[in-house]
N, C-alpha and C. Protein backbone atom coordinates (compact mmCIF):
# COMPACT_ATOMS: atom_id res chain seq x y z
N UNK A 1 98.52 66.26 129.19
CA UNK A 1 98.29 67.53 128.52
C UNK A 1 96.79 67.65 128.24
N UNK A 2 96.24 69.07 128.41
CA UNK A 2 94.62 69.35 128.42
C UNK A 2 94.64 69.08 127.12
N UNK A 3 93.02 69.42 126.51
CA UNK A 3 92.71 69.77 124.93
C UNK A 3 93.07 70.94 124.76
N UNK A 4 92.92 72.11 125.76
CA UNK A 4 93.04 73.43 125.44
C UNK A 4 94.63 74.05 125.18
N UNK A 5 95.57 73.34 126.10
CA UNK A 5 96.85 73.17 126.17
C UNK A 5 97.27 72.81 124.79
N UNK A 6 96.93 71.53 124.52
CA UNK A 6 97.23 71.08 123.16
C UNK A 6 96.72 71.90 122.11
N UNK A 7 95.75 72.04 122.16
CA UNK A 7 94.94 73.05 120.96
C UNK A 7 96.11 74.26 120.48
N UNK A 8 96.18 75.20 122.15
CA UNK A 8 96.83 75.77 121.82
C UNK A 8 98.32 75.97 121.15
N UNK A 9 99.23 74.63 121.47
CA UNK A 9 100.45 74.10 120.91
C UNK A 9 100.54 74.02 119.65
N UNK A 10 99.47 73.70 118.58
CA UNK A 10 98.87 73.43 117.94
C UNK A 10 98.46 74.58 116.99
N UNK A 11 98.43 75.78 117.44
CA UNK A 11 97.69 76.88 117.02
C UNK A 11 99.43 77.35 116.90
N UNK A 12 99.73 77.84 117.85
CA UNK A 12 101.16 78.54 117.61
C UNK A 12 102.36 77.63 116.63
N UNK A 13 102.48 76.41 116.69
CA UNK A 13 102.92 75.71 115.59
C UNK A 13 102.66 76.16 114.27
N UNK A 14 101.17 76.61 113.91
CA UNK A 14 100.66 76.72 112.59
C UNK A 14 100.80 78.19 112.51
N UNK A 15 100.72 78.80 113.75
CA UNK A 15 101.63 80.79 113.09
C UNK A 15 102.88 80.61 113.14
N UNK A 16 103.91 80.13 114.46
CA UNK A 16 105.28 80.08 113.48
C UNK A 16 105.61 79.54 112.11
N UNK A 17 105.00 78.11 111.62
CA UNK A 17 105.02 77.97 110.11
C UNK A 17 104.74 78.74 109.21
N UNK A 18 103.37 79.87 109.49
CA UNK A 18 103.01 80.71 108.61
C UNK A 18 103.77 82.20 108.85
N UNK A 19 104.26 82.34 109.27
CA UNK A 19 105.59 82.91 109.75
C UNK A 19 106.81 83.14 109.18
N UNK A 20 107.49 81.90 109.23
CA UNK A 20 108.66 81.32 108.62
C UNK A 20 108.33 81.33 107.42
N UNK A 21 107.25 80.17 107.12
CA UNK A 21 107.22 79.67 105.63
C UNK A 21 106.02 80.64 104.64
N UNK A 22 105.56 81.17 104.67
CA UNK A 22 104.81 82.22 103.81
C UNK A 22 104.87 83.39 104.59
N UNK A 23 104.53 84.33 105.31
CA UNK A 23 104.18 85.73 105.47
C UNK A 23 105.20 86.23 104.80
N UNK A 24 106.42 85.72 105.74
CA UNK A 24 107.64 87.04 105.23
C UNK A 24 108.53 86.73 104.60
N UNK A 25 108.36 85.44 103.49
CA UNK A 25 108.90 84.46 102.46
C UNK A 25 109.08 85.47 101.23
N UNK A 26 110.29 85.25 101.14
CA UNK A 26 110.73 86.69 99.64
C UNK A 26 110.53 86.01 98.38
N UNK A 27 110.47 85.09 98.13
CA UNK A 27 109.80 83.71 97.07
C UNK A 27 108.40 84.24 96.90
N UNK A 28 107.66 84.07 98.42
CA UNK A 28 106.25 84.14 98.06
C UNK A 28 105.91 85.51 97.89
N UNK A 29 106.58 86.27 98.07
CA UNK A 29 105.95 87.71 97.88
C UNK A 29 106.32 88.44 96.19
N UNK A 30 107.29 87.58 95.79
CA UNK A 30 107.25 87.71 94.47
C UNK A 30 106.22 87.11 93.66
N UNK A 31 105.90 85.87 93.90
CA UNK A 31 105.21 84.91 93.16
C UNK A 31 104.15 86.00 93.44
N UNK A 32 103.76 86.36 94.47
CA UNK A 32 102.15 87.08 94.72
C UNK A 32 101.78 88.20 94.12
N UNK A 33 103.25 89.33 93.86
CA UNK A 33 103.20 90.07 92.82
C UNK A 33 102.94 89.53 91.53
N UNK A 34 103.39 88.79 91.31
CA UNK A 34 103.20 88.58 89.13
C UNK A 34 102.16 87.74 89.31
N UNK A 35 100.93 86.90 90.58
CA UNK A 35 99.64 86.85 90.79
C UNK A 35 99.07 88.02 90.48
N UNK A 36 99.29 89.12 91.16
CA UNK A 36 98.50 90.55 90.99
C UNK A 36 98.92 91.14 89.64
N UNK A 37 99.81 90.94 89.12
CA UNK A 37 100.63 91.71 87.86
C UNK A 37 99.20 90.91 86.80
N UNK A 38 99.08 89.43 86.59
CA UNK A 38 98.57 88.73 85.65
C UNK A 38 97.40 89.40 86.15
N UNK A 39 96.28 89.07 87.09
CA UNK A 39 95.03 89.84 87.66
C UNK A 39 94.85 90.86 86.93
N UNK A 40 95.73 91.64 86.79
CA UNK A 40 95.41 93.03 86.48
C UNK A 40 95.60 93.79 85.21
N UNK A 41 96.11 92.93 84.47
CA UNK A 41 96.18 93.05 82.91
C UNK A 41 95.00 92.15 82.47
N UNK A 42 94.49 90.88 83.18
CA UNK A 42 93.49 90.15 82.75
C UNK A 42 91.99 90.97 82.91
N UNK A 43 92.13 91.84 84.08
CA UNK A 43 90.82 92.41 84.25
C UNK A 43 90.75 93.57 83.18
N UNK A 44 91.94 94.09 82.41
CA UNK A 44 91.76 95.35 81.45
C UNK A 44 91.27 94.23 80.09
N UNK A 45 91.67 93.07 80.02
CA UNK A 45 91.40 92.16 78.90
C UNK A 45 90.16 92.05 78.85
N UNK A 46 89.65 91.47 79.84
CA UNK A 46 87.92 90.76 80.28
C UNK A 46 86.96 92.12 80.42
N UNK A 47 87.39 93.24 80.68
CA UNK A 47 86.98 94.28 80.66
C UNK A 47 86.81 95.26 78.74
N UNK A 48 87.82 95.02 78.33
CA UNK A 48 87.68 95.29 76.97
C UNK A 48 87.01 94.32 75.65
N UNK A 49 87.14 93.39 75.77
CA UNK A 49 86.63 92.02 75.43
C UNK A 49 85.05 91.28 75.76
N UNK A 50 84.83 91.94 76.81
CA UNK A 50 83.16 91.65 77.67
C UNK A 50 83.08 90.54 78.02
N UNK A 51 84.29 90.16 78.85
CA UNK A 51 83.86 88.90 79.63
C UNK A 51 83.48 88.88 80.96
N UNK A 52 82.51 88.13 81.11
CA UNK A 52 81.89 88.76 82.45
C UNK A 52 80.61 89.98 82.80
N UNK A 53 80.74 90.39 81.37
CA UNK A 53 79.90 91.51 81.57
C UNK A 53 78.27 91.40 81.83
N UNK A 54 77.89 92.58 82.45
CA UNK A 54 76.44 92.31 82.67
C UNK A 54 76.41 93.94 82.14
N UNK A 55 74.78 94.20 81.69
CA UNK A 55 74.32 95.41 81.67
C UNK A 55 74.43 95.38 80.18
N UNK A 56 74.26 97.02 79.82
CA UNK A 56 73.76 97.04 78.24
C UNK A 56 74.84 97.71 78.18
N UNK A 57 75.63 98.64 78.63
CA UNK A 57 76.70 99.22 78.29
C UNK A 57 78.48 98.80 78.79
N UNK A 58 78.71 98.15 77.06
CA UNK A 58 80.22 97.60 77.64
C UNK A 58 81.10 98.27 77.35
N UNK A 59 81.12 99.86 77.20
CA UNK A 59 81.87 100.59 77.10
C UNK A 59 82.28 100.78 78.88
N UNK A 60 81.24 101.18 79.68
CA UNK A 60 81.26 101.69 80.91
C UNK A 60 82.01 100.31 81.74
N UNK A 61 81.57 99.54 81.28
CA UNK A 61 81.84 97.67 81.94
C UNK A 61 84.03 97.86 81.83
N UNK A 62 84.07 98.38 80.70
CA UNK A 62 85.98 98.57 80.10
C UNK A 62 86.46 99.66 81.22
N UNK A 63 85.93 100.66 81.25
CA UNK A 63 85.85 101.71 82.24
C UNK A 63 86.28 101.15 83.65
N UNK A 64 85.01 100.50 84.18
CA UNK A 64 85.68 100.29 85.47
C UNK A 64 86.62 99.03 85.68
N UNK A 65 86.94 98.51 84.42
CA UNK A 65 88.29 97.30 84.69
C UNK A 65 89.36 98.14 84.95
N UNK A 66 89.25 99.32 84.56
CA UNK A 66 90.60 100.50 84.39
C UNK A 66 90.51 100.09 86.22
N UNK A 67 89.56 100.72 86.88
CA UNK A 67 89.98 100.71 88.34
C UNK A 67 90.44 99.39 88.86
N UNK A 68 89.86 98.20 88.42
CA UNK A 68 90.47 96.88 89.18
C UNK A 68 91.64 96.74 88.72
N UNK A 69 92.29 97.15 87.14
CA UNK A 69 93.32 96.97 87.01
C UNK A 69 94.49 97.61 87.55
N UNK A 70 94.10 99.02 87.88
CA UNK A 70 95.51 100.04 88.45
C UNK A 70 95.22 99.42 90.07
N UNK A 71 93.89 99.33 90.81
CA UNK A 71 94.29 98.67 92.40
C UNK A 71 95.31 97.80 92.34
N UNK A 72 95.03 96.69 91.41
CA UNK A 72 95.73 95.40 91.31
C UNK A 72 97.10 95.44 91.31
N UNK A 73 97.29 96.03 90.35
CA UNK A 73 98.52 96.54 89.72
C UNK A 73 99.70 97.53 90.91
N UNK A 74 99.05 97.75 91.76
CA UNK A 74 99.44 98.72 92.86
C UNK A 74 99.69 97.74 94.09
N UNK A 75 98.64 96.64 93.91
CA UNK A 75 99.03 96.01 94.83
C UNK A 75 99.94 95.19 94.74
N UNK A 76 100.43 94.83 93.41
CA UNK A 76 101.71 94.39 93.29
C UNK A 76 103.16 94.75 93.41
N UNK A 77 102.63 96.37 92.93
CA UNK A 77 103.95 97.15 93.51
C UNK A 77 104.45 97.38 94.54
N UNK A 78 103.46 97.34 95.77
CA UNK A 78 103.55 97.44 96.81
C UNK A 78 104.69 96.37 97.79
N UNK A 79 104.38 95.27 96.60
CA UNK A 79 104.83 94.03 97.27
C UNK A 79 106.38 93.99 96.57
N UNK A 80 106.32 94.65 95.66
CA UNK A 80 107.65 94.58 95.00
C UNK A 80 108.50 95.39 95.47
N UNK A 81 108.12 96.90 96.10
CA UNK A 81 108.55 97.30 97.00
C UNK A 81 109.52 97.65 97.92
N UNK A 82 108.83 96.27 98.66
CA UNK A 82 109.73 95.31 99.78
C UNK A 82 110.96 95.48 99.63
N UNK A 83 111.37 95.02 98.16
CA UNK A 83 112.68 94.71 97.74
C UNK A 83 113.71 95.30 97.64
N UNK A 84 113.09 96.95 97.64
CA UNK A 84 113.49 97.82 96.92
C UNK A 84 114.32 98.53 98.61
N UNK A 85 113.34 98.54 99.63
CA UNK A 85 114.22 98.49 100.97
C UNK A 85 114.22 97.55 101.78
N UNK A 86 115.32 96.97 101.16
CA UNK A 86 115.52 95.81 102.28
C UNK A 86 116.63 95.72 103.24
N UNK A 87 117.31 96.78 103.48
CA UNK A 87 117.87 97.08 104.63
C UNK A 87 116.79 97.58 105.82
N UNK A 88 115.51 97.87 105.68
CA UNK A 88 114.62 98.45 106.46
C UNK A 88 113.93 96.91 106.82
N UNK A 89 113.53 95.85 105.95
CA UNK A 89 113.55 94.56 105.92
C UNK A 89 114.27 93.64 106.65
N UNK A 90 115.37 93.70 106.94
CA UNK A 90 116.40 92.86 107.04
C UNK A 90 116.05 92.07 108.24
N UNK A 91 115.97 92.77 109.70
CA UNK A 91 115.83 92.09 110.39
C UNK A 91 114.34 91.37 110.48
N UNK A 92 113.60 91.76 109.61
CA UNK A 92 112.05 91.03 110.42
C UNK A 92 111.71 90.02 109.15
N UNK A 93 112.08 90.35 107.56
CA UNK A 93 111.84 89.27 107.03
C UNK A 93 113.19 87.98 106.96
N UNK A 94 113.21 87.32 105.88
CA UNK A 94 114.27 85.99 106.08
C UNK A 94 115.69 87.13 106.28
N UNK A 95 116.44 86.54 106.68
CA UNK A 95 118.19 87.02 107.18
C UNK A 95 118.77 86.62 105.44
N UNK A 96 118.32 86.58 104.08
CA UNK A 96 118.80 85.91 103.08
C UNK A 96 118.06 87.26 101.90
N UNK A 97 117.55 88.39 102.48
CA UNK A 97 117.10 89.25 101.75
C UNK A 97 117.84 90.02 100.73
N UNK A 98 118.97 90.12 101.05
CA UNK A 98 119.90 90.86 100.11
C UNK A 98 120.37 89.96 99.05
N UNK A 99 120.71 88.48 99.29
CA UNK A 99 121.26 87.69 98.05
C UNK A 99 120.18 86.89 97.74
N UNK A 100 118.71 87.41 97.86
CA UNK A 100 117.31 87.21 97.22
C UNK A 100 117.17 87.65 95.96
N UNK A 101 117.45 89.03 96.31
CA UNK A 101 117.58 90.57 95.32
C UNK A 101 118.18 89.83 94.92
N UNK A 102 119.53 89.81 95.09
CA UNK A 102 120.85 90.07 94.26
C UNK A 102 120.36 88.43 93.27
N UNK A 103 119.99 87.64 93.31
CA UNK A 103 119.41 86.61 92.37
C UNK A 103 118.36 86.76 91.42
N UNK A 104 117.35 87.36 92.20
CA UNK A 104 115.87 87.77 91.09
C UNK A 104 116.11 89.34 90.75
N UNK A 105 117.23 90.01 90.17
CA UNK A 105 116.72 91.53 90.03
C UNK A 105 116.41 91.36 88.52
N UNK A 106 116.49 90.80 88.02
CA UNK A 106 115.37 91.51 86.89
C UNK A 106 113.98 90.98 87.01
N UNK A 107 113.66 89.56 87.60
CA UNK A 107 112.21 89.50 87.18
C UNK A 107 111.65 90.60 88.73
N UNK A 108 112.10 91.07 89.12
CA UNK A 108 111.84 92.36 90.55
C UNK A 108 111.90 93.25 89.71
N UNK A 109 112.95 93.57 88.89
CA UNK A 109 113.05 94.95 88.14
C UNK A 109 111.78 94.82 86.59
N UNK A 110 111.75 93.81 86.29
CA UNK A 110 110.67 93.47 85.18
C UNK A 110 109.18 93.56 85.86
N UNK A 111 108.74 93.24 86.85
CA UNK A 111 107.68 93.33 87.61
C UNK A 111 107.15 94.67 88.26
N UNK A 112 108.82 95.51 88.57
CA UNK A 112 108.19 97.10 88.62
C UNK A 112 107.64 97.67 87.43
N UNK A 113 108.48 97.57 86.75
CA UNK A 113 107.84 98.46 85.06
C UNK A 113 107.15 97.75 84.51
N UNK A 114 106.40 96.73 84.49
CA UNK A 114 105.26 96.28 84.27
C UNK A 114 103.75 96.63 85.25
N UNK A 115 104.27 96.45 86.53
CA UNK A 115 102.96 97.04 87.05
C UNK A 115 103.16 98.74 87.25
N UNK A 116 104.04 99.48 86.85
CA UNK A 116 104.30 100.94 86.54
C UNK A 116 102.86 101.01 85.42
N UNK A 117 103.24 100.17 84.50
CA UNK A 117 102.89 100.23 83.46
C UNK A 117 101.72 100.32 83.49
N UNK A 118 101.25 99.20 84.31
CA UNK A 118 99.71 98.69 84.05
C UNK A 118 99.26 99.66 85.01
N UNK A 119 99.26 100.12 86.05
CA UNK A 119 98.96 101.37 86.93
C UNK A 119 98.73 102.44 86.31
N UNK A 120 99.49 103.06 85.36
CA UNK A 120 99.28 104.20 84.25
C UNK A 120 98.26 103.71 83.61
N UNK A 121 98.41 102.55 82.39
CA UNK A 121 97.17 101.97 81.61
C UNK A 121 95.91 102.12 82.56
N UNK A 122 95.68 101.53 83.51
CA UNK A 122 94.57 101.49 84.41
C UNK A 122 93.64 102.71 84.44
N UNK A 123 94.72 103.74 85.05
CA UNK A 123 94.10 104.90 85.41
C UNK A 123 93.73 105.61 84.23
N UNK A 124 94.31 105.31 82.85
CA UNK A 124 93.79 105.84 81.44
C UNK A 124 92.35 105.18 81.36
N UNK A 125 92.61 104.10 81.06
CA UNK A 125 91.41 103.52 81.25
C UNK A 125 90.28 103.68 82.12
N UNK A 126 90.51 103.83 83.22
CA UNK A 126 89.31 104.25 84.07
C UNK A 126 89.05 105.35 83.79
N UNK A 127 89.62 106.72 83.46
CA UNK A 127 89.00 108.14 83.00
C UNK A 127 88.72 107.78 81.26
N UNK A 128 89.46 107.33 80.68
CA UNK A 128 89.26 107.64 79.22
C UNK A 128 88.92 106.51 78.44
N UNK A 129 88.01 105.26 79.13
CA UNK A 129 87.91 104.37 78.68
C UNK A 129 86.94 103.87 77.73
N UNK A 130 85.64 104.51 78.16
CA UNK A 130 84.91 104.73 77.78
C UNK A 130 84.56 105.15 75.79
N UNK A 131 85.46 105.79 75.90
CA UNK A 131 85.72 107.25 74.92
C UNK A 131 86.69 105.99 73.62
N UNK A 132 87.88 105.74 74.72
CA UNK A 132 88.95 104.81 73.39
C UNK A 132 87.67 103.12 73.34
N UNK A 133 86.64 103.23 74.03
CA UNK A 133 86.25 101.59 73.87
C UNK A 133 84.99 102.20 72.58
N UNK A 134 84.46 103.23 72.65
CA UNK A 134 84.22 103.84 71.37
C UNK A 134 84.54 104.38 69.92
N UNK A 135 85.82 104.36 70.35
CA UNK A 135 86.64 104.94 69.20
C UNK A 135 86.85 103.43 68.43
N UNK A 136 87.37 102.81 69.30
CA UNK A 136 88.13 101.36 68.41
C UNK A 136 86.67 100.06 67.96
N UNK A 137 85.34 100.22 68.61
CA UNK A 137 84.41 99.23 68.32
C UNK A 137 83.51 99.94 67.37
């Protein structure tokens, strides 16, 4: 067998694993949501709080956590989603999608209305943040 032969054996081994075992893993796409869920309540925290901050104005600094927090927060929904059609799912992620759901629906159903949540908060925050980081300091 060449190097290039092998290399390549080698290469496709490590996309079917990433394949199988993470891309279209209904485990990992939860875990990755309540990654983005925590992200994105932490950036309205570190954003209201001034961690991280640079510049003279940490009103404006709270302001734009509003935007990292509703992206974030969106990008979790996105992933939560998934769940929500998984007859459209069925054949391309695991064949175990429906009694996935049917095991995690509340922390799936707790993870929508939380990043619902934080998506609304966000976008308050990014228009009116400014204004409530004045009102309350």
């Amino acid at each position: 067998m060449s190097i290039a032969s092998y290399s390549q054996n080698v290469t496709d081994d490590i996309k079917n694993w990433w394949k199988i075992n993470v891309a279209y893993n209904n485990g990992w796409r939860l875990f990755r949501a309540y990654v983005y869920l925590v992200l994105a309540a932490l950036a309205a925290f570190a954003g209201y709080f001034g961690w991280g901050y640079f510049g003279e104005d940490s009103a404006g600094w709270f302001g734009r956590s509003g935007a990292i927090t509703a992206l974030t927060a969106s990008m979790a929904e996105a992933l939560l989603a998934a769940f929500g059609v998984s007859n459209l799912f069925q054949g391309i992620t695991e064949s175990d999608t429906r009694a996935f759901i049917a095991k995690y629906k509340k922390p799936i159903g707790l993870g929508q209305y939380f990043g619902a949540f934080l998506i609304a908060m966000g976008t308050l925050i990014w228009a009116y943040g400014d204004l409530f980081y004045h009102a309350t300091n």
